[in-house]
N, C-alpha and C. Protein backbone atom coordinates (compact mmCIF):
# COMPACT_ATOMS: atom_id res chain seq x y z
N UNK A 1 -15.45 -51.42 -0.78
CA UNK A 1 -14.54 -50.31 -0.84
C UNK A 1 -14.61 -49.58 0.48
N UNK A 2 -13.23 -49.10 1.04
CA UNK A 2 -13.42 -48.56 2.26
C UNK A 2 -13.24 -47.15 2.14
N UNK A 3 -13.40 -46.57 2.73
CA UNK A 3 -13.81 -45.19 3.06
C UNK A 3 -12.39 -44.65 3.83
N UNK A 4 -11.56 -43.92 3.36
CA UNK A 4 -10.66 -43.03 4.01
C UNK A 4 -11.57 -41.91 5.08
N UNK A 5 -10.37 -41.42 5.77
CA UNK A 5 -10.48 -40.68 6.49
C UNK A 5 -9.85 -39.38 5.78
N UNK A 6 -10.14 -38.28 5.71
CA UNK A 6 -9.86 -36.82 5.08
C UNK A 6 -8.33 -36.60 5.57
N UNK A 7 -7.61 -36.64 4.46
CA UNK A 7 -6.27 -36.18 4.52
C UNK A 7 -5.40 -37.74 4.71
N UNK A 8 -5.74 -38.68 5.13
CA UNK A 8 -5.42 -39.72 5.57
C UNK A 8 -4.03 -40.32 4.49
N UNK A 9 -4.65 -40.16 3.24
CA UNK A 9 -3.78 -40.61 1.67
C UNK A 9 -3.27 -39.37 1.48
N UNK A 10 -2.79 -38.42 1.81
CA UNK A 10 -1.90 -37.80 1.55
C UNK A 10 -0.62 -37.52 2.13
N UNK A 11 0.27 -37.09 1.49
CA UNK A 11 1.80 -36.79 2.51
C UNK A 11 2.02 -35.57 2.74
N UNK A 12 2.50 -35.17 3.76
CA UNK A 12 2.80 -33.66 4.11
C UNK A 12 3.85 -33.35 3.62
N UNK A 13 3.67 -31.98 3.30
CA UNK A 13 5.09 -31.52 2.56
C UNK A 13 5.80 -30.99 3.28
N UNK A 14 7.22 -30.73 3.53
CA UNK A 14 7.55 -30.10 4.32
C UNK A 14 8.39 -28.96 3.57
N UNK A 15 7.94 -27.63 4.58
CA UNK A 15 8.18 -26.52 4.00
C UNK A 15 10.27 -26.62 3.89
N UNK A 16 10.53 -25.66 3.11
CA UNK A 16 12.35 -25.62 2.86
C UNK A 16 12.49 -24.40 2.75
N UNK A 17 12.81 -24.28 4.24
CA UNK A 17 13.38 -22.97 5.24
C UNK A 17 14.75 -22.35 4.95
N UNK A 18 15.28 -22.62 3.51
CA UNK A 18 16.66 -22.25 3.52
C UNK A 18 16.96 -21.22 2.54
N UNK A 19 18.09 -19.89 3.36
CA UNK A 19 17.82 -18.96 2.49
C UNK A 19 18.78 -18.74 1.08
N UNK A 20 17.73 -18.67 -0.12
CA UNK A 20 18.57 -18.54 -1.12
C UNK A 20 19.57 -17.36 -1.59
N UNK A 21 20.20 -17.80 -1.34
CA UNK A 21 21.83 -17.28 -1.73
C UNK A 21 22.24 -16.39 -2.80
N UNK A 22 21.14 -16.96 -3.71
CA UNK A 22 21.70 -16.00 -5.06
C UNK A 22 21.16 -14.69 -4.79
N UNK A 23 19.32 -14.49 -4.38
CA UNK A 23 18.88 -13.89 -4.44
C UNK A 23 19.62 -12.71 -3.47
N UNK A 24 20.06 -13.39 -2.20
CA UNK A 24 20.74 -12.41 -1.34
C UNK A 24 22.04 -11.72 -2.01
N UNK A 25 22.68 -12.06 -2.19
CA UNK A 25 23.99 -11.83 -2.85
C UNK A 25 23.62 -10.84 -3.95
N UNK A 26 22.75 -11.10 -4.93
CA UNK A 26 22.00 -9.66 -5.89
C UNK A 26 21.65 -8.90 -5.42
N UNK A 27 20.76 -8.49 -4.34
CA UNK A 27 20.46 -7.47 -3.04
C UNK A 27 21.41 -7.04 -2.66
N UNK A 28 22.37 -7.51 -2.36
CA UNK A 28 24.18 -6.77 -1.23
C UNK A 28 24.43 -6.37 -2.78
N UNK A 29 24.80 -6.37 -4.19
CA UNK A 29 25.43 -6.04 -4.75
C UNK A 29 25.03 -4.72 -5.47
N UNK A 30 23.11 -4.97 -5.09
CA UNK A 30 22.28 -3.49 -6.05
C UNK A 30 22.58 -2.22 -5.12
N UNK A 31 22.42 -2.74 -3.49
CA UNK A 31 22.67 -2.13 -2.55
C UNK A 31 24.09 -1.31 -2.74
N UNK A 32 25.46 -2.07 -2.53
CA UNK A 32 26.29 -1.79 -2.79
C UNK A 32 26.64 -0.65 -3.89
N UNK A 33 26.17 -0.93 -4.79
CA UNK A 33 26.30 0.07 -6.40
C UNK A 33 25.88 1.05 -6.00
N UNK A 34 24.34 1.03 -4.89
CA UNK A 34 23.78 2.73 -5.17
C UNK A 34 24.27 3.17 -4.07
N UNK A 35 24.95 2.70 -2.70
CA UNK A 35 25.88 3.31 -2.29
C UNK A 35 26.65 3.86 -2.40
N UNK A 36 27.58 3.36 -3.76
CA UNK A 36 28.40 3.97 -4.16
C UNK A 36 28.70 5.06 -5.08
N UNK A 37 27.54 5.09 -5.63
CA UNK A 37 27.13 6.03 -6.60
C UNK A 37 26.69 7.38 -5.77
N UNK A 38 25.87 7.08 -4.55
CA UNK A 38 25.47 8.01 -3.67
C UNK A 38 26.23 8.60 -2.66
N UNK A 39 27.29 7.95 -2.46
CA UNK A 39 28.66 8.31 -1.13
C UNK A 39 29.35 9.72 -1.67
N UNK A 40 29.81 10.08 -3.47
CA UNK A 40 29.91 11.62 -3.36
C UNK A 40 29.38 12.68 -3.19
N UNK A 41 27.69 12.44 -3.35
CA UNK A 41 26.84 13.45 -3.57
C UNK A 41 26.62 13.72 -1.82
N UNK A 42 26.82 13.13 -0.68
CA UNK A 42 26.20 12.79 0.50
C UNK A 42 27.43 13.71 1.22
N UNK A 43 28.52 14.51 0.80
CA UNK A 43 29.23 15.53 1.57
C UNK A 43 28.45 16.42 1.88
N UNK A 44 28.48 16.63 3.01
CA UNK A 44 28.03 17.42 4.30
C UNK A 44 28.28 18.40 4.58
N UNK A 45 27.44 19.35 4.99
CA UNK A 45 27.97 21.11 5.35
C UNK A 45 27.05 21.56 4.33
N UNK A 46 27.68 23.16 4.23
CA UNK A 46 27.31 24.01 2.78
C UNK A 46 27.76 23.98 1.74
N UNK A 47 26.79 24.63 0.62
CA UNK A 47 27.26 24.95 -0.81
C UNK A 47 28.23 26.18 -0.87
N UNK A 48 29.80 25.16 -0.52
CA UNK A 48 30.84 26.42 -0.79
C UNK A 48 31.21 26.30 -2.19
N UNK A 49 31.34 27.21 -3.10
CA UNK A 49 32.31 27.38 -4.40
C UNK A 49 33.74 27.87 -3.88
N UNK A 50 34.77 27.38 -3.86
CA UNK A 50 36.23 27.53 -3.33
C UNK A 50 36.66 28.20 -4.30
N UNK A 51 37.67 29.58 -4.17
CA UNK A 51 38.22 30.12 -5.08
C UNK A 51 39.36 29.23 -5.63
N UNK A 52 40.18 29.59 -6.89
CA UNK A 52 40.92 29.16 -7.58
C UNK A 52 42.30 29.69 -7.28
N UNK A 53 43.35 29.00 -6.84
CA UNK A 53 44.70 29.28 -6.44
C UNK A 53 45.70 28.25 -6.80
N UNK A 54 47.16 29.37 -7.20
CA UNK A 54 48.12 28.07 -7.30
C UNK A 54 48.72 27.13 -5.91
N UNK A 55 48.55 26.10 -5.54
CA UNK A 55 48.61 25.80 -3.94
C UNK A 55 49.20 24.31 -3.67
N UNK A 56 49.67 24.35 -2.89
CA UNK A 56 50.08 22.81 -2.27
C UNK A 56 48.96 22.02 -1.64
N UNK A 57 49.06 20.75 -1.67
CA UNK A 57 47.71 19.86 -0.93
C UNK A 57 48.33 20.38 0.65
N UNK A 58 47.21 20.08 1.25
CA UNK A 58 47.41 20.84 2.87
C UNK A 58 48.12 19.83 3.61
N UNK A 59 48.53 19.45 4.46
CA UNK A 59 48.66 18.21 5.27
C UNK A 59 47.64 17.74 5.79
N UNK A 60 47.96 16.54 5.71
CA UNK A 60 46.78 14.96 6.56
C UNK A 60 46.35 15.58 7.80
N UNK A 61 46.46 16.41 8.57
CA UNK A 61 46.24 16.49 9.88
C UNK A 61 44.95 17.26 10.15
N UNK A 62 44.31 16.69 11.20
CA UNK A 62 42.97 16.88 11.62
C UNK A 62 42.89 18.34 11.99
N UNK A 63 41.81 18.86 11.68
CA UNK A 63 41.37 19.97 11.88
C UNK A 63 39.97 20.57 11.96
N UNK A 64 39.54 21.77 13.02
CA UNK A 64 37.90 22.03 12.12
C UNK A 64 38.02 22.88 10.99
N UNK A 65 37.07 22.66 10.38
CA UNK A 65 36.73 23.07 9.38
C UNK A 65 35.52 24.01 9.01
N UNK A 66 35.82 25.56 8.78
CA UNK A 66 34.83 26.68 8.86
C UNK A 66 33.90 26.65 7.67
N UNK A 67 33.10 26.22 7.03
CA UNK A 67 32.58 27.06 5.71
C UNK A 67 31.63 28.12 5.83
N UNK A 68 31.96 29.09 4.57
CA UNK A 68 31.22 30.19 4.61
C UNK A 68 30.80 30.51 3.36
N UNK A 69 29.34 30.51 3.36
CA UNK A 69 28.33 30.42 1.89
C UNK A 69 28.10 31.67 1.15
N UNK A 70 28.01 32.16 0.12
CA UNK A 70 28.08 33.53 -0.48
C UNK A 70 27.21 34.60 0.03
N UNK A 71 26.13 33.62 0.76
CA UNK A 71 25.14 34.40 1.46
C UNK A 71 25.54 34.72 3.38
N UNK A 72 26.84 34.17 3.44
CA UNK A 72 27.41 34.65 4.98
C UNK A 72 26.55 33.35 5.81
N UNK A 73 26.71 32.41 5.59
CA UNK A 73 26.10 31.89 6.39
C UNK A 73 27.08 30.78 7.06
N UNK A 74 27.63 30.61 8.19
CA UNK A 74 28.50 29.96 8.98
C UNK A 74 27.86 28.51 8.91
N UNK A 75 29.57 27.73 9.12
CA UNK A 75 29.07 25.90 9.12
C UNK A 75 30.82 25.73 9.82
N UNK A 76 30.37 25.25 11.13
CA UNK A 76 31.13 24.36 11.46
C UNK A 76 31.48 22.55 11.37
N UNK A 77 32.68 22.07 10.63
CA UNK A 77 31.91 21.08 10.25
C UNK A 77 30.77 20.30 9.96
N UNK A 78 30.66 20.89 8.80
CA UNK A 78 29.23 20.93 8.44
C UNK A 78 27.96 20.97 9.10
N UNK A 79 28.07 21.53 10.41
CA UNK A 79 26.64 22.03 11.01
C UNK A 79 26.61 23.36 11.34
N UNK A 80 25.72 24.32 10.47
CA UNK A 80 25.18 25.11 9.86
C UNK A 80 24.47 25.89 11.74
N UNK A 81 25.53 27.35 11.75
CA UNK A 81 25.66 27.92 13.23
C UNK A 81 25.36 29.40 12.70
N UNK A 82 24.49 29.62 13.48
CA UNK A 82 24.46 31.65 13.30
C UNK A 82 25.76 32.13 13.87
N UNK A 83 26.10 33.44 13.04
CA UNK A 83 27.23 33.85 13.57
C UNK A 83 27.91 34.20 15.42
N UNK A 84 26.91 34.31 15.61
CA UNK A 84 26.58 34.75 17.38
C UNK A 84 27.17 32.83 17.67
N UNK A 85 26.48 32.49 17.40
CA UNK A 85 26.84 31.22 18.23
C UNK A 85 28.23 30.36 17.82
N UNK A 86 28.33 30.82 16.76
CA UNK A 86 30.33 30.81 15.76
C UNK A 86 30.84 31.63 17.16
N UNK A 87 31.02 32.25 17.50
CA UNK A 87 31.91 33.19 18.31
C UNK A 87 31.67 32.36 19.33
N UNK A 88 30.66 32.66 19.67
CA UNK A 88 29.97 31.84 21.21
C UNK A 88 31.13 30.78 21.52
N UNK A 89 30.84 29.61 20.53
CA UNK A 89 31.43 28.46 21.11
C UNK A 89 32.34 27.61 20.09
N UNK A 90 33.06 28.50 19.65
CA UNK A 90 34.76 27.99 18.72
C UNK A 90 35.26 27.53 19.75
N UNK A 91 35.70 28.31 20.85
CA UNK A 91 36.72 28.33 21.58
C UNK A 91 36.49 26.60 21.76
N UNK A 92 35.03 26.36 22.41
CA UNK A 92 34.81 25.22 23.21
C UNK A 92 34.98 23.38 22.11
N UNK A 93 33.84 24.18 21.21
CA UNK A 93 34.41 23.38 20.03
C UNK A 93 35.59 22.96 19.81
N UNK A 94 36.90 23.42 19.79
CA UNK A 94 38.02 23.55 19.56
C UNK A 94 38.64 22.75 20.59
N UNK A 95 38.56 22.87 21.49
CA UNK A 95 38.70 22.15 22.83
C UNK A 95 38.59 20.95 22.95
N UNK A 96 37.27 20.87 22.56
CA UNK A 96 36.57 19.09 22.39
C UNK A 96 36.94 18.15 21.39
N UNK A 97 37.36 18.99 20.50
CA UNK A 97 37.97 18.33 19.07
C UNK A 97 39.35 18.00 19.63
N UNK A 98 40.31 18.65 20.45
CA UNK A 98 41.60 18.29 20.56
C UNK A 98 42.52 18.92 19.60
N UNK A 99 42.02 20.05 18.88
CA UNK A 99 43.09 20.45 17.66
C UNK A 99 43.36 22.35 18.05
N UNK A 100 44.17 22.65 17.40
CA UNK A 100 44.18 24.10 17.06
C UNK A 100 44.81 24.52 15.87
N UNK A 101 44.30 23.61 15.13
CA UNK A 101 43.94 23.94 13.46
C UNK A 101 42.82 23.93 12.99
N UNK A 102 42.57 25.40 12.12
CA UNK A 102 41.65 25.26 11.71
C UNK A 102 41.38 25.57 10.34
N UNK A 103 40.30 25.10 9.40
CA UNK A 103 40.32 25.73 8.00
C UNK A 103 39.27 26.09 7.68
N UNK A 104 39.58 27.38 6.86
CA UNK A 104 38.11 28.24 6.26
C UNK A 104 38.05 28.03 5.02
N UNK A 105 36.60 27.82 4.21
CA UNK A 105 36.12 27.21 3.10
C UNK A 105 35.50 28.18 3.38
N UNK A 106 35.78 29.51 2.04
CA UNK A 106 35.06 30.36 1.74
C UNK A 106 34.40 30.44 0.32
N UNK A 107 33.46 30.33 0.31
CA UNK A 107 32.67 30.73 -1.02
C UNK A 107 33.60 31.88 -1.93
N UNK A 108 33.92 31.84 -2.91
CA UNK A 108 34.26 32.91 -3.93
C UNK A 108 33.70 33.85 -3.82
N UNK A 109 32.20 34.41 -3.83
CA UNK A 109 31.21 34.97 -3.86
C UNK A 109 30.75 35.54 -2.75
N UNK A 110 31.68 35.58 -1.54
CA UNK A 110 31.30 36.01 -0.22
C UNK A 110 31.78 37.32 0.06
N UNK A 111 31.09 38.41 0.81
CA UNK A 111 31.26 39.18 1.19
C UNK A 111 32.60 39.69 2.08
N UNK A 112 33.68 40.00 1.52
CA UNK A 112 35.16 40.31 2.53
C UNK A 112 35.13 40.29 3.63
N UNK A 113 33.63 41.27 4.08
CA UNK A 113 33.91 41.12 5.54
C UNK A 113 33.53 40.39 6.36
N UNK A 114 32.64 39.33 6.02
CA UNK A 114 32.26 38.10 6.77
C UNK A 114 33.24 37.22 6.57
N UNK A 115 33.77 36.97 5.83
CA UNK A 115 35.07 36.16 6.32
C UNK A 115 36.09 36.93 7.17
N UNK A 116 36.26 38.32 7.22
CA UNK A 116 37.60 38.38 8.38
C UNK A 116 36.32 38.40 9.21
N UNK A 117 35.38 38.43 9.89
CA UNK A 117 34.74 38.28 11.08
C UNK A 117 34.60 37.01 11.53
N UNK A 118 34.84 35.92 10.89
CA UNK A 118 34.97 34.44 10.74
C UNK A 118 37.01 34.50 11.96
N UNK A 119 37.75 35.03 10.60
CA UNK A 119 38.90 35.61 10.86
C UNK A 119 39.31 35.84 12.37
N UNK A 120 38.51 37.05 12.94
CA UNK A 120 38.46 37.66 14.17
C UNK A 120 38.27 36.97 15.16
N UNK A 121 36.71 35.99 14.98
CA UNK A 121 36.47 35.41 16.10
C UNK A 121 37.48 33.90 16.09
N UNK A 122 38.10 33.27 15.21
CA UNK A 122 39.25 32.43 15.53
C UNK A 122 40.31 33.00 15.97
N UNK A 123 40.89 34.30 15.47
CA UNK A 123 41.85 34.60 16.47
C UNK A 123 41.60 35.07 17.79
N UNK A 124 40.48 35.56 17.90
CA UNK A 124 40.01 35.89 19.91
C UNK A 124 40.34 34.52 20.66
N UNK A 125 39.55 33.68 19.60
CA UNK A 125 39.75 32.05 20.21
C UNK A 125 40.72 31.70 21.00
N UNK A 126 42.20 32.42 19.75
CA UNK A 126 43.68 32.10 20.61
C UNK A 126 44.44 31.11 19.54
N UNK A 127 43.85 30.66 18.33
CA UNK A 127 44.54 29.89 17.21
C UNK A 127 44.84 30.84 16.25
N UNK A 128 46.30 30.27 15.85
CA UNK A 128 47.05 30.91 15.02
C UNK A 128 47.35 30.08 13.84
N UNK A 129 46.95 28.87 14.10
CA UNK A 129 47.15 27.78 12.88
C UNK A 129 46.27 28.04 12.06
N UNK A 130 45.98 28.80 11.12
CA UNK A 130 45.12 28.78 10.46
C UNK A 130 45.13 28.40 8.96
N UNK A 131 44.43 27.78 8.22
CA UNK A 131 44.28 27.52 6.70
C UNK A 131 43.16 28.12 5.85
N UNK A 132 43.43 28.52 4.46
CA UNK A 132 42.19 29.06 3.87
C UNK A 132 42.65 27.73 2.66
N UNK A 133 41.30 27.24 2.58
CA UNK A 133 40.68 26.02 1.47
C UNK A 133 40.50 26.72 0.05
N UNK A 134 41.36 26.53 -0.82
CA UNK A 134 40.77 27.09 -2.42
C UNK A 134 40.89 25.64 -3.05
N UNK A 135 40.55 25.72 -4.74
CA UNK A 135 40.34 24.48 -5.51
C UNK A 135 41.68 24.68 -6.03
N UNK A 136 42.39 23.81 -6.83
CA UNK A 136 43.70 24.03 -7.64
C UNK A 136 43.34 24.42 -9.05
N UNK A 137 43.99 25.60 -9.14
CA UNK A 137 43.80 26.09 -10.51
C UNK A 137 44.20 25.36 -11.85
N UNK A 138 43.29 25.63 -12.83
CA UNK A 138 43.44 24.90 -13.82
C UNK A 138 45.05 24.59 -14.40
N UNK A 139 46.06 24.05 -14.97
CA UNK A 139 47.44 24.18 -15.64
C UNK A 139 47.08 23.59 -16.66
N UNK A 140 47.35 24.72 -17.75
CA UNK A 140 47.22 24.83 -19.10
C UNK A 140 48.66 25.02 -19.57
């Protein structure tokens, strides 16, 4: 009887480098779902509550967009500006955007006069296009 050499009687396996399909395709689809589930909650800016008015949808056309939180706290498209620096740099903002429309999203719950000071410093700006954002009232 002869004597092998270690490993000699065996065959190598070769590994199978190929990626399975199903498993990927279940991943893009779990992915997908909680994207989608998560894409309304993921609006940006502040917690405005919009008052209630009878109103037309606004037009498609680009604009910035002011919000102002019950507690007075300024958001230019949704990045969240002390009032000093709202005045400061609308004008420039405004500029860079390419528009001179603009719309204010005021909290229900906000103080009168922080919104016309919102008010004030867009018209110093030099825009007259202006929009105020409410929700559409209920029709009963």
């Amino acid at each position: 009887m002869a004597l092998r050499g270690i490993g000699t009687g065996r065959r190598r396996r070769h590994l199978n480098a190929d990626v399975n399909i199903i498993n990927l395709v279940d991943v893009v689809l779990v992915l997908l779902i909680i994207f989608m589930l998560t894409a309304p909650m993921l609006q940006g800016g502040l917690d405005v509550e919009l008052p209630k008015a009878a109103l037309r949808p606004l037009d498609a056309e680009e604009g910035l967009t002011i919000s102002v939180t019950r507690d007075g706290q300024v958001a230019m498209d949704g990045a969240a500006v002390s009032m000093a620096e709202f005045k400061a740099n609308l004008a420039t903002v405004l500029r860079l955007k390419g528009t001179d429309r603009v719309y204010v999203r005021g909290d229900t719950r906000v103080n009168y006069g922080v919104i016309m000071d919102v008010m004030g410093a867009i018209q110093s700006a030099g825009i007259t296009n202006i929009g105020l954002v409410a929700e559409p009232e209920d029709r009963r």
